[in-house]
PDB file of N, CA and C in Angstrom:
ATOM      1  N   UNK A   1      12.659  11.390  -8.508  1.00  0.00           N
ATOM      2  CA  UNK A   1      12.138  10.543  -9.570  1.00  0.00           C
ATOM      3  C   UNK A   1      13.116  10.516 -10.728  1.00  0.00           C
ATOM      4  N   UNK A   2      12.887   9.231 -11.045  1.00  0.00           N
ATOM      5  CA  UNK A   2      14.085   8.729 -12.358  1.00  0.00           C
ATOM      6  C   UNK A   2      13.391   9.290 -13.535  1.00  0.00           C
ATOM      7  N   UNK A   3      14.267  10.056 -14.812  1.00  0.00           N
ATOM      8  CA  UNK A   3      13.602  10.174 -16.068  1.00  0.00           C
ATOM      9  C   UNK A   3      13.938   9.138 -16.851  1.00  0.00           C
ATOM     10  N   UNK A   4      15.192   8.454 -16.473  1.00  0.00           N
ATOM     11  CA  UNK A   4      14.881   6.895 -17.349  1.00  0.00           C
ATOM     12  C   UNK A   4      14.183   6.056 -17.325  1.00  0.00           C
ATOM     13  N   UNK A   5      13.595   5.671 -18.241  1.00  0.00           N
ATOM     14  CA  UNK A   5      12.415   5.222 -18.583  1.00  0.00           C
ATOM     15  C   UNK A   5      12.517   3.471 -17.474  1.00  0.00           C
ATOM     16  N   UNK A   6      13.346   2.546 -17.464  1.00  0.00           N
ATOM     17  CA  UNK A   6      14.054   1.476 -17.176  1.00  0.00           C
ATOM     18  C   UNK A   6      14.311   1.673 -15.749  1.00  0.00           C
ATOM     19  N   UNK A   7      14.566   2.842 -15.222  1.00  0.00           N
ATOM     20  CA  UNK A   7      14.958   2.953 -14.192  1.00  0.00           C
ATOM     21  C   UNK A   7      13.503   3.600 -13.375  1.00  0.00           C
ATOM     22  N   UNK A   8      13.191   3.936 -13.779  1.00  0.00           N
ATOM     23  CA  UNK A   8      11.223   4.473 -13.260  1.00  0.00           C
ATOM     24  C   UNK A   8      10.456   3.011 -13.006  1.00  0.00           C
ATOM     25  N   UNK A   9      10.830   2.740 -14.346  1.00  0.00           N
ATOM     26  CA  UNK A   9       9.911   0.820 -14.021  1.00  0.00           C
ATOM     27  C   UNK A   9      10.721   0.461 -12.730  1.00  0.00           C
ATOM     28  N   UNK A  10      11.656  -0.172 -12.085  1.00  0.00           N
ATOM     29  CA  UNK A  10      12.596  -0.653 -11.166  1.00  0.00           C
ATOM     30  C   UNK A  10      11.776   0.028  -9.790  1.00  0.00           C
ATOM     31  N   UNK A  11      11.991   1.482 -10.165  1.00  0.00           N
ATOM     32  CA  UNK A  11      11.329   2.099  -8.836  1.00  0.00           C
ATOM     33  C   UNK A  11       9.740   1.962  -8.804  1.00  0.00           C
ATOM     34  N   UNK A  12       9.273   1.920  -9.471  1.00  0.00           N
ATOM     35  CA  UNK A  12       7.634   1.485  -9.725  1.00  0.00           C
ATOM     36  C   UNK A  12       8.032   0.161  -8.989  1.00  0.00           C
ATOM     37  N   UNK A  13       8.441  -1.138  -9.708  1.00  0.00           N
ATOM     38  CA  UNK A  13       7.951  -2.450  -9.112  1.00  0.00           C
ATOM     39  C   UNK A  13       8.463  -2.559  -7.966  1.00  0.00           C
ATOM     40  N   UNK A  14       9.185  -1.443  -7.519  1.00  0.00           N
ATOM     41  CA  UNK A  14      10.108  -2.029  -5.430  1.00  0.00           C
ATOM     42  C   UNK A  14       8.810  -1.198  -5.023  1.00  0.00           C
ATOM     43  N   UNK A  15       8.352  -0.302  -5.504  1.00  0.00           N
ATOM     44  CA  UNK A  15       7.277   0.213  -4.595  1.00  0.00           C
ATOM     45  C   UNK A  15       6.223  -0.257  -4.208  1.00  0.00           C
ATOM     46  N   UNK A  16       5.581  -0.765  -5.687  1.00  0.00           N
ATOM     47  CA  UNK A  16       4.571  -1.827  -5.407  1.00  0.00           C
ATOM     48  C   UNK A  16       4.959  -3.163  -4.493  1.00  0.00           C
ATOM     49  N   UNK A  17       5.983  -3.370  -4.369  1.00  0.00           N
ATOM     50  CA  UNK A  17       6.532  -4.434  -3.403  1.00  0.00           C
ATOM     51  C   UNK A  17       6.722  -3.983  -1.911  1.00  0.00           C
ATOM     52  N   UNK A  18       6.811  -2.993  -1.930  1.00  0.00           N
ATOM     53  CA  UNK A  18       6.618  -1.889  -0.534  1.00  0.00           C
ATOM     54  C   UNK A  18       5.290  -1.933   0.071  1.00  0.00           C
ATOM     55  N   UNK A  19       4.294  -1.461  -1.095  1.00  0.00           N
ATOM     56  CA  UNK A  19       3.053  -0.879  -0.862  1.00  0.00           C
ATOM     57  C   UNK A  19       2.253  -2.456  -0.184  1.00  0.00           C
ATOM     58  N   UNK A  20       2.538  -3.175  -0.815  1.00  0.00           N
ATOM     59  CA  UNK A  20       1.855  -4.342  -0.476  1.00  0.00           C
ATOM     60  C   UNK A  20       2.306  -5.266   0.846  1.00  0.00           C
ATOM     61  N   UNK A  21       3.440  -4.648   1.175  1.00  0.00           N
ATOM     62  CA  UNK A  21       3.978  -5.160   2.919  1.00  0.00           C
ATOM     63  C   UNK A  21       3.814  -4.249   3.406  1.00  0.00           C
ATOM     64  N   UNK A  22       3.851  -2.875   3.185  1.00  0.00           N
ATOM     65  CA  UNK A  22       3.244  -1.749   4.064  1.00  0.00           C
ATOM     66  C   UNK A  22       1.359  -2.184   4.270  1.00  0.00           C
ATOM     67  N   UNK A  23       1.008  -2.524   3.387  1.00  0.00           N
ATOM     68  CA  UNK A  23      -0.373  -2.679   3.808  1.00  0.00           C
ATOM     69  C   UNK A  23      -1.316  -4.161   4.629  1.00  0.00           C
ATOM     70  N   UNK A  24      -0.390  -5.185   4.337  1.00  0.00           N
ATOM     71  CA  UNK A  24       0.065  -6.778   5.408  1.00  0.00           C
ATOM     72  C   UNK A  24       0.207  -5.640   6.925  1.00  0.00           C
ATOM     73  N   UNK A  25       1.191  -5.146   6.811  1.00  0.00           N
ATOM     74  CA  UNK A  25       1.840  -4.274   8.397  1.00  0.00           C
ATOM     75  C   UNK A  25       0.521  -4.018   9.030  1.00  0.00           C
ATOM     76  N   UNK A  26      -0.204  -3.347   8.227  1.00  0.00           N
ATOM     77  CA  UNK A  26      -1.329  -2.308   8.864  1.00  0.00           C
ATOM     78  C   UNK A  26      -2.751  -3.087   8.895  1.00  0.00           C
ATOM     79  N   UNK A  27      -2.645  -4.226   8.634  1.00  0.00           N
ATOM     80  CA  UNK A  27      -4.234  -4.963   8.299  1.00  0.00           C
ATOM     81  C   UNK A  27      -5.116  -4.770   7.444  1.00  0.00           C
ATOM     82  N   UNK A  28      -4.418  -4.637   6.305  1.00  0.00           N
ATOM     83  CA  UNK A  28      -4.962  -4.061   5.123  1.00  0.00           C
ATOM     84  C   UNK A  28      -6.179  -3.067   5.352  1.00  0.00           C
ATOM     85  N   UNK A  29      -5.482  -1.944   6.078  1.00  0.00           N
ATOM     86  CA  UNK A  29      -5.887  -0.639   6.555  1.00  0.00           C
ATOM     87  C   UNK A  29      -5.513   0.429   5.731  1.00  0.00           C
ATOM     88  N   UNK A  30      -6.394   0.691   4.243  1.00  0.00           N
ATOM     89  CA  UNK A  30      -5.991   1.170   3.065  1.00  0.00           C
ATOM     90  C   UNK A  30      -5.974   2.872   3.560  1.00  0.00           C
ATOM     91  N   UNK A  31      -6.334   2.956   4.543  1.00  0.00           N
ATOM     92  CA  UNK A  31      -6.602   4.613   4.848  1.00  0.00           C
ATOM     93  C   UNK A  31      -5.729   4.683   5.861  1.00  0.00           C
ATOM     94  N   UNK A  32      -4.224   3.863   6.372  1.00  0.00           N
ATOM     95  CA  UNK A  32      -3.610   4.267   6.973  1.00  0.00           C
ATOM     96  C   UNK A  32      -2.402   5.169   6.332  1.00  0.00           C
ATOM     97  N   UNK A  33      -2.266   6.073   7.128  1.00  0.00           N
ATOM     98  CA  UNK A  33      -1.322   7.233   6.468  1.00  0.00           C
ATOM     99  C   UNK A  33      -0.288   6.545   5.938  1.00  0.00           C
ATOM    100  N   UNK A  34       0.678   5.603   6.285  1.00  0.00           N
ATOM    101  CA  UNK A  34       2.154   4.879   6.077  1.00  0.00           C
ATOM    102  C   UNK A  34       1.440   4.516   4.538  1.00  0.00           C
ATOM    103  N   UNK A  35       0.449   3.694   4.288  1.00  0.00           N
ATOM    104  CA  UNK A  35      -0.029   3.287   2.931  1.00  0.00           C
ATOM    105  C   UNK A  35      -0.884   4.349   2.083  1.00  0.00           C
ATOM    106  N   UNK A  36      -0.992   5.352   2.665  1.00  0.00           N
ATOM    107  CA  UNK A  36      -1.579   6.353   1.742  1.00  0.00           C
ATOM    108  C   UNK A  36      -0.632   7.204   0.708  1.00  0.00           C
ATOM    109  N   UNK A  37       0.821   6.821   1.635  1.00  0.00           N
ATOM    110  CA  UNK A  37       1.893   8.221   1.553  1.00  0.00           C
ATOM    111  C   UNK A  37       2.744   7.682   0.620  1.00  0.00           C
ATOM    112  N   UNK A  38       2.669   5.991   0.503  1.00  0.00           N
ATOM    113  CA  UNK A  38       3.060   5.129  -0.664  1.00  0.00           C
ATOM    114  C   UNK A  38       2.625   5.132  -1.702  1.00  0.00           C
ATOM    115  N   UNK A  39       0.960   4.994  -1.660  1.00  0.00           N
ATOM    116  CA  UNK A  39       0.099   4.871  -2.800  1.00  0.00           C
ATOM    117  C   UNK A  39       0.091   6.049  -3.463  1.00  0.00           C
ATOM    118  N   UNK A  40       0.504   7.526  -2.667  1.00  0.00           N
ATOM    119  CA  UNK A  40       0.421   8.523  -3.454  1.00  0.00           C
ATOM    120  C   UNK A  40       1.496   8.994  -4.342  1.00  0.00           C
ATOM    121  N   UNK A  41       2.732   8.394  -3.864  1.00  0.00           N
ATOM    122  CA  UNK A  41       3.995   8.551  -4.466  1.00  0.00           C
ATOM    123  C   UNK A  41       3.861   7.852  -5.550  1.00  0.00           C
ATOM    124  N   UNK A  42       3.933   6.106  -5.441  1.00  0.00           N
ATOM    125  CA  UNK A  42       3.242   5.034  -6.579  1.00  0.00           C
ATOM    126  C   UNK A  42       2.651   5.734  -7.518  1.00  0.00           C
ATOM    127  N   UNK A  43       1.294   6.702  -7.310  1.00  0.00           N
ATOM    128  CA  UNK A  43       0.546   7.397  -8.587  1.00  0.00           C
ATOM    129  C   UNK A  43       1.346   8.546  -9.017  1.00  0.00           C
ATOM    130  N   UNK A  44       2.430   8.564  -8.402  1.00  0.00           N
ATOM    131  CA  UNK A  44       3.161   9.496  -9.103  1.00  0.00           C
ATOM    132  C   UNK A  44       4.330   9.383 -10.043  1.00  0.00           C
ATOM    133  N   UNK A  45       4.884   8.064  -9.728  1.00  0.00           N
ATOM    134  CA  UNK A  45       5.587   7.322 -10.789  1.00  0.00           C
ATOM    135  C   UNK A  45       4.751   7.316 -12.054  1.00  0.00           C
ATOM    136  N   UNK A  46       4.017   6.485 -11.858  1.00  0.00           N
ATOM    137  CA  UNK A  46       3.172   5.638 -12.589  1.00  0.00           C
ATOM    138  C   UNK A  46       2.653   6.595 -13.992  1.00  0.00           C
ATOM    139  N   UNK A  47       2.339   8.167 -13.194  1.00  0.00           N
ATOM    140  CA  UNK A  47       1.868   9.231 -13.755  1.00  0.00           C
ATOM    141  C   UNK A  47       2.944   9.784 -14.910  1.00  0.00           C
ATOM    142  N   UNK A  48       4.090   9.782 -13.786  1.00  0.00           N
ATOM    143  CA  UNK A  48       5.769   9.961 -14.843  1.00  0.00           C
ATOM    144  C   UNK A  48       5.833   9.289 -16.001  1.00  0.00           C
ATOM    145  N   UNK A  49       5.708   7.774 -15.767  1.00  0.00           N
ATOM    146  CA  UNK A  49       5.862   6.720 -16.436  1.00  0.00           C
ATOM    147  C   UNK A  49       4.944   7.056 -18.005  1.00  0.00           C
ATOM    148  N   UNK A  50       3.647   7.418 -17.591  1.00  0.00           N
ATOM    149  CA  UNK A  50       2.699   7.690 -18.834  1.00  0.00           C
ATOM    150  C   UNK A  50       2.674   8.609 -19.514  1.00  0.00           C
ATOM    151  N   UNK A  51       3.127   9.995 -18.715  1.00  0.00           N
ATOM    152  CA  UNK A  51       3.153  11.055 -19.541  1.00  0.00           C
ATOM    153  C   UNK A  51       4.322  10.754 -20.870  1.00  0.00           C
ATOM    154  N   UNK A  52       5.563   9.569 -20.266  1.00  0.00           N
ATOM    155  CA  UNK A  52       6.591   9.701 -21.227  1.00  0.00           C
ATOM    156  C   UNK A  52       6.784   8.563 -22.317  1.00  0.00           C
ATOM    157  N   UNK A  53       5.401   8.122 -22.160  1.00  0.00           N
ATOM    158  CA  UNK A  53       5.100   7.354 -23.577  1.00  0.00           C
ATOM    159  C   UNK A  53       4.510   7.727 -24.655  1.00  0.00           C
TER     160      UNK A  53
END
């Protein structure tokens, strides 16, 4: 994980761009592991992202 602030956003929005063709892939099968293992990383940016505002 990026501590620049600019560079966290970048990896946040490719993920969300991930997360949302990983979950097209699977039939919007929100409890499949491939989209769980995204969504959990995603809340972990996201988490980065807030603590450093």
């Amino acid at each position: 994980m990026s501590s620049d602030p600019s560079r966290l956003e970048e990896e946040i929005e490719a993920l969300k761009k991930h997360l949302a063709q990983v979950v097209v892939k699977h039939q919007y099968n929100f409890g499949h592991p491939d989209v769980l293992a995204i969504s959990q990383k995603l809340d972990s940016f996201i988490l980065q992202q807030m603590k450093a505002k």
